[in-house]
Protein backbone atom coordinates (compact mmCIF):
# COMPACT_ATOMS: atom_id res chain seq x y z
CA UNK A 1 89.82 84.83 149.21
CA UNK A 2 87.42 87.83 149.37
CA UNK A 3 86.14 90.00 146.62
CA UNK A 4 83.69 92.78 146.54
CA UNK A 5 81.73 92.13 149.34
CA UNK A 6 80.55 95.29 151.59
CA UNK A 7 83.47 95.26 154.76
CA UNK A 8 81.29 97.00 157.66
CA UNK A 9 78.44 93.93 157.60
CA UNK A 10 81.41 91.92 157.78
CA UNK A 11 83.62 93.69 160.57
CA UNK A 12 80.45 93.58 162.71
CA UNK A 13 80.13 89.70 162.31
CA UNK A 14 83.51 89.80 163.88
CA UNK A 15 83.71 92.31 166.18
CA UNK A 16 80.51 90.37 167.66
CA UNK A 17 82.34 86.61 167.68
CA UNK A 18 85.41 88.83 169.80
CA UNK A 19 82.38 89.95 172.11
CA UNK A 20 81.36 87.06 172.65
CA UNK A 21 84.52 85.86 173.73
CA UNK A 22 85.84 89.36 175.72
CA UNK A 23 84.26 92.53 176.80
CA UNK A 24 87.91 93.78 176.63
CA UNK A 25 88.87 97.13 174.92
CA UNK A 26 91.50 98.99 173.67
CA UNK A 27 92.72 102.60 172.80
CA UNK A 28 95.48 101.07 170.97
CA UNK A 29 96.16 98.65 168.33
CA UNK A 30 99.36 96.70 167.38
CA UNK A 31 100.16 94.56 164.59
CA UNK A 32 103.00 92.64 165.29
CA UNK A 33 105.36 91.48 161.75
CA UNK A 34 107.58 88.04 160.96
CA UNK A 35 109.63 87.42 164.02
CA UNK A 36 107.88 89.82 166.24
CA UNK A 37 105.18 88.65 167.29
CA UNK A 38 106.10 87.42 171.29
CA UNK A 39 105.56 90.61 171.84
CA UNK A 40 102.09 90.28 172.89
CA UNK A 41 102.90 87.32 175.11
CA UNK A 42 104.34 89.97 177.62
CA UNK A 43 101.14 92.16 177.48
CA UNK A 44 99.76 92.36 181.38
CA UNK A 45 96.23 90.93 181.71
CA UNK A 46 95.99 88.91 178.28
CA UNK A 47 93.24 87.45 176.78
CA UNK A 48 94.03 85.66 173.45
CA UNK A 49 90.87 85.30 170.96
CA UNK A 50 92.55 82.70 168.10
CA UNK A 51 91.81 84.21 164.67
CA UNK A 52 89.88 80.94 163.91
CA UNK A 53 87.40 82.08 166.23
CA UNK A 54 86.65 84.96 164.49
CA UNK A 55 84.18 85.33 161.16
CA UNK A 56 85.84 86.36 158.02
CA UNK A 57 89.65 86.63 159.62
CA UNK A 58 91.95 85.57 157.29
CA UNK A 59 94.83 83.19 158.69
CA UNK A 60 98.50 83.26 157.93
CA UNK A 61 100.43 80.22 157.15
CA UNK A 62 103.87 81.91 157.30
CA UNK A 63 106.10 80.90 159.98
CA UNK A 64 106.39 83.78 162.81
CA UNK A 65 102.42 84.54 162.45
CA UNK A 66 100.95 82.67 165.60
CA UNK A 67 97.39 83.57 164.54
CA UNK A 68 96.03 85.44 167.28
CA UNK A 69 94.81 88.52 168.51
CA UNK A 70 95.60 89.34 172.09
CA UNK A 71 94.16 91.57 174.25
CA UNK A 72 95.89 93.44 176.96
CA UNK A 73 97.65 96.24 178.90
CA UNK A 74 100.99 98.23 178.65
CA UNK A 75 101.12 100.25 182.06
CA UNK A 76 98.00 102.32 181.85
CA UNK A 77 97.44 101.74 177.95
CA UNK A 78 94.82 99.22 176.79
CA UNK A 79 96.02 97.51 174.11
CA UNK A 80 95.04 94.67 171.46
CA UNK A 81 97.63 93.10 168.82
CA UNK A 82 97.02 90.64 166.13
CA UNK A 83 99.85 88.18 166.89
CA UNK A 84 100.66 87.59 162.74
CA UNK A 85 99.36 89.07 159.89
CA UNK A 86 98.43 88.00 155.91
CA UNK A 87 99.56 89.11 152.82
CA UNK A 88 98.61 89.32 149.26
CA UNK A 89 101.06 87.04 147.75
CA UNK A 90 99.43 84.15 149.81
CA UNK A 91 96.37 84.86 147.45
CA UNK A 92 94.12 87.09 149.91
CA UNK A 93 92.63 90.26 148.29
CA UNK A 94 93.65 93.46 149.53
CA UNK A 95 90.29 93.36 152.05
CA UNK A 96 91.70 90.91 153.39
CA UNK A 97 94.99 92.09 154.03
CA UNK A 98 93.41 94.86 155.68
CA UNK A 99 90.66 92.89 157.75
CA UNK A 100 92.12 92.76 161.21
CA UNK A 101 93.08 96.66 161.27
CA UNK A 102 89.77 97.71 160.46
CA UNK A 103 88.41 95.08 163.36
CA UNK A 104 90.52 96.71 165.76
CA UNK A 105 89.31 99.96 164.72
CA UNK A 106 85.81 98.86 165.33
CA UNK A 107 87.12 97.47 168.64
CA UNK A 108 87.93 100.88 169.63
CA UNK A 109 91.28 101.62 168.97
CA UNK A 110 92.11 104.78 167.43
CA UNK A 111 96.15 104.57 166.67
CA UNK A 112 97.63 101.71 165.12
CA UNK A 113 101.37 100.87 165.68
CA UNK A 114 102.59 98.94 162.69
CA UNK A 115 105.89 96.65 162.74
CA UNK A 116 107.30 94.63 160.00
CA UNK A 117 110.66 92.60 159.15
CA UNK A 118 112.37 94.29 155.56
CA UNK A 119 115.09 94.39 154.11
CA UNK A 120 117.51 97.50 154.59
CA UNK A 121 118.56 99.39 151.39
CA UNK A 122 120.19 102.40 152.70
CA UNK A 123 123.64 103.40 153.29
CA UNK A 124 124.90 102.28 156.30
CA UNK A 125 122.10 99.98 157.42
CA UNK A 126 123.02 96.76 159.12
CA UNK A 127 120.87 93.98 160.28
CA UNK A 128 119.61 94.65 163.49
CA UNK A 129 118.79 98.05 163.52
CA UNK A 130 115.48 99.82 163.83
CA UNK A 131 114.05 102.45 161.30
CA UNK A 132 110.76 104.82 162.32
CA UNK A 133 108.74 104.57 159.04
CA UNK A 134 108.35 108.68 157.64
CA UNK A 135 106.93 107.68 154.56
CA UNK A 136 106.17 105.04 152.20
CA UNK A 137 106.03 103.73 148.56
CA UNK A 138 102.60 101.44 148.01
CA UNK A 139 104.12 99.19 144.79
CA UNK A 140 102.36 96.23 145.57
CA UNK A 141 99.91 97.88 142.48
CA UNK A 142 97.10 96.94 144.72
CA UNK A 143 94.92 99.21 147.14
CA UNK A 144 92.63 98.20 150.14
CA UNK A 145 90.41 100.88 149.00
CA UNK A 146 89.15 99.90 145.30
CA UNK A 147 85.68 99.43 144.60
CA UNK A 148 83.06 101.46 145.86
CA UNK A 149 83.16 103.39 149.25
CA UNK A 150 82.39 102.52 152.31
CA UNK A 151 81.25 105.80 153.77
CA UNK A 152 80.98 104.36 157.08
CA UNK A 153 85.07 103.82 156.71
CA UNK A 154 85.88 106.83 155.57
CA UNK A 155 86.12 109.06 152.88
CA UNK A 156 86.66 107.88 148.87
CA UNK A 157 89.66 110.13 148.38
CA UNK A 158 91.67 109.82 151.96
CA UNK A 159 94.58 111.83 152.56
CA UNK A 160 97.94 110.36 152.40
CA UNK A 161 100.09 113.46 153.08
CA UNK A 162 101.02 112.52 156.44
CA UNK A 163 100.13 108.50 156.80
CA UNK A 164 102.32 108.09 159.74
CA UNK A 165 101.88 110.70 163.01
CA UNK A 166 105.52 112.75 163.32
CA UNK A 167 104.08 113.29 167.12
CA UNK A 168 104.15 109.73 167.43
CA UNK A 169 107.41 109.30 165.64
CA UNK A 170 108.71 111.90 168.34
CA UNK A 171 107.99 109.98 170.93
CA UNK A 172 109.92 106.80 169.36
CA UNK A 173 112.86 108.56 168.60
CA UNK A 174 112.83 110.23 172.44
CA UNK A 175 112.32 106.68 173.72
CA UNK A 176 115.22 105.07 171.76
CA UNK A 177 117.47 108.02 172.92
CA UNK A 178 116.55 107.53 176.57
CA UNK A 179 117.18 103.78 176.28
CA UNK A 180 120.73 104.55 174.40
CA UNK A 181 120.54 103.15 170.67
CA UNK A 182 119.82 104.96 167.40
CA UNK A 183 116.39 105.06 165.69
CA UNK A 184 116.83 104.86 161.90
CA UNK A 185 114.52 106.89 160.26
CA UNK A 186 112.98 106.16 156.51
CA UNK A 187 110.92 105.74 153.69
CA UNK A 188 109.51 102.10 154.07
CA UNK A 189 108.66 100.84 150.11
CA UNK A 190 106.10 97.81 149.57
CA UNK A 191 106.15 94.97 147.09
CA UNK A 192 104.00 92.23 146.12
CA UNK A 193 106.70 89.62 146.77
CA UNK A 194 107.02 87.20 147.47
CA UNK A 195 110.55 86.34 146.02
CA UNK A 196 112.91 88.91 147.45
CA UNK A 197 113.65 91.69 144.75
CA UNK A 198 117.01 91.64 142.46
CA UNK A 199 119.84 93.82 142.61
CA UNK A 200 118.50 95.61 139.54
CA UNK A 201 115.30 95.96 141.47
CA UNK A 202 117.10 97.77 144.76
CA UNK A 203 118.85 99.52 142.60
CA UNK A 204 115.39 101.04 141.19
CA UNK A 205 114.54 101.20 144.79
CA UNK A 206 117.01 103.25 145.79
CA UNK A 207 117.08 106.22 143.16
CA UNK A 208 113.04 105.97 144.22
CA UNK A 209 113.96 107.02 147.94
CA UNK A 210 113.19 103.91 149.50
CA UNK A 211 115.60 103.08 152.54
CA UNK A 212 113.67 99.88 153.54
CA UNK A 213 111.40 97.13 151.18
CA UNK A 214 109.31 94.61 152.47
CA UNK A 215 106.33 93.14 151.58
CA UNK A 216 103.31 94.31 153.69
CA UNK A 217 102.41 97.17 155.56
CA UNK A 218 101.42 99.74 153.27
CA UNK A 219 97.87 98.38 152.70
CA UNK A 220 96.98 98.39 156.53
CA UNK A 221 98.35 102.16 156.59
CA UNK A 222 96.16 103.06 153.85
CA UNK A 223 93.25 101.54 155.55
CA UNK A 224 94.24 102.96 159.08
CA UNK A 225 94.57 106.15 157.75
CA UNK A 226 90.95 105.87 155.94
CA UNK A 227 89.21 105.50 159.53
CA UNK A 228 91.12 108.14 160.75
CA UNK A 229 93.62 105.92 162.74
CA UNK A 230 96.86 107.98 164.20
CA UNK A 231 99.90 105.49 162.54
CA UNK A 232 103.46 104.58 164.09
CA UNK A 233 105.55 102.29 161.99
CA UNK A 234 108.63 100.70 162.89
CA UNK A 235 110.50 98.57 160.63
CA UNK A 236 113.23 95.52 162.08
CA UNK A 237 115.82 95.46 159.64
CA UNK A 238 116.02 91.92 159.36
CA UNK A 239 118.63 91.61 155.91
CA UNK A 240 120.45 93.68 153.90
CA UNK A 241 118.29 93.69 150.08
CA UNK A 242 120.00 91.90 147.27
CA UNK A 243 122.97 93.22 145.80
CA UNK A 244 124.25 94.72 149.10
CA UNK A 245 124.24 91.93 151.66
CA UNK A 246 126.94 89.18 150.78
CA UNK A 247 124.95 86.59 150.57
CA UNK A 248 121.72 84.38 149.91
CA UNK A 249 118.05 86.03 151.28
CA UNK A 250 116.26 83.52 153.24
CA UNK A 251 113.34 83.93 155.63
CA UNK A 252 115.34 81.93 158.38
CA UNK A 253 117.43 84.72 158.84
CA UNK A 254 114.07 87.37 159.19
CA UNK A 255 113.07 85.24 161.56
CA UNK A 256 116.77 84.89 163.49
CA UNK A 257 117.55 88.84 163.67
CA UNK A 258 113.93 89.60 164.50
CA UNK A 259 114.79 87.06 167.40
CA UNK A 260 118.11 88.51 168.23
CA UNK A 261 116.66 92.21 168.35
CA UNK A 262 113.68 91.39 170.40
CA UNK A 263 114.41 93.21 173.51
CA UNK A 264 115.30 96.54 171.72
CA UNK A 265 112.30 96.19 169.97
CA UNK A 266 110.39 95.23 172.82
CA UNK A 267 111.60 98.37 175.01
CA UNK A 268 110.79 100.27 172.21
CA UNK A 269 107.13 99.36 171.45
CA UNK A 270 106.76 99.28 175.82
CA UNK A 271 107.88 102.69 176.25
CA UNK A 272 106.21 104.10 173.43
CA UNK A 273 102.88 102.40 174.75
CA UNK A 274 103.48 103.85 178.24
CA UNK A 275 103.80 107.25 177.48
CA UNK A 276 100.92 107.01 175.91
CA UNK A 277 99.01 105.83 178.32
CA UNK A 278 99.58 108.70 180.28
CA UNK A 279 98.74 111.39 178.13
């Protein structure tokens, strides 16, 4: 686990091991949630650097986080994705959580498109759907940003007022329409975790605004947004939260519906990719 060390010395130890391995860039940067992550596997062109080649890249150990970041193209669009991501309730400190964004950053990319699997609180959600992130609620009492500041990241007081691009979201929600389903469209909340909340806890939730909870995310926003990253988040709406779906929470069933969705999700993320490409 890392604490207080300065990030930039350590963002160019990595940057240089992915250098050494690729001479591949990217405008664009993906990081790919539970479930979602065969995404990159259909990338054109790939070139996979395993995280355990990399100094100072923390690994995952949840299931549906290969470990990887994959370089590659979507039509015109260069592209790298980090195949599985941590999280703070395996023990890493919010630097770490935030490690592989600010690599790709340094790799060149300057918009990040964010996915995750959560839980659906709002009326009318089912499992299955999609939801374009609007917003979010950071309630994991944790920020990517304490400490001194970098001023080679960015500034010590970033702006938050609009963490994820609407022009991007624009383009998602003309995408889904052209390819016939519904884009949900939300306030994505964050939690520590990593037990699933209680009913009393969506409850809270709820009169708070949030229409989707999961446990990542808002970090790597926070940190995008610092480096002046343009943001897209999509959350798969793996569950219903506690107290509205009928039964038990398990992370088999993440892991099942983010299977069962895939190719919505995947012609999402592709023709969102491609029309950037050609702008």
């Amino acid at each position: 686990m890392h604490e207080g060390a300065l990030e930039v010395p350590r963002i160019a130890e990595a940057a240089a091991d992915v250098r050494a391995r690729t001479e591949r860039r990217a405008r664009a940067a993906l990081v790919l949630g539970s479930g979602l992550g065969g995404y990159a596997d259909t990338l054109a062109d790939r070139e996979v650097v395993p995280y355990e080649a990399i100094r100072h890249m923390p690994a995952s150990k949840i299931v549906g986080h290969a470990g990887n970041l994959v370089f590659g193209r979507v039509g015109a669009l260069d592209v790298v994705a980090m195949q599985g991501r941590v999280h703070l309730y395996e023990g890493h400190s919010p630097a770490d959580v935030v490690f592989g964004v600010r690599l790709m950053h340094h790799l060149g990319a300057d918009t990040l498109v964010i996915t995750n699997a959560a839980g659906g609180c709002a009326d009318g959600m089912v499992a299955g759907d999609l939801m374009l992130i609007e917003d979010h609620l950071n309630l994991t009492g944790r920020s990517c940003l304490e400490g001194p500041n970098e001023d080679a990241l960015g500034p010590r007081f970033p702006d938050m007022s609009r963490a994820y691009d609407p022009a991007l979201g624009a383009i998602a929600g003309e995408v889904a329409a052209a390819a016939g389903f519904s884009l949900r469209r939300g306030v994505y909340a964050g939690l520590l975790g990593p037990s699933y909340e209680t009913p009393a806890e969506i409850r809270m939730l709820r009169t708070l605004g949030a229409d989707a909870v999961g446990m990542s995310t808002v970090l790597e926003v926070i940190a995008a947004r610092h480096v002046g990253m343009r943001v897209l988040g999509v959350s798969c709406i793996t569950n219903l939260a506690a107290g509205i779906s009928p039964h038990a929470l398990s992370h088999d069933e993440v892991t099942e519906t983010a299977t069962r969705v895939r190719d919505r999700f995947s012609g999402l993320l592709t023709g969102v990719l491609t029309r950037l490409g050609r702008s």
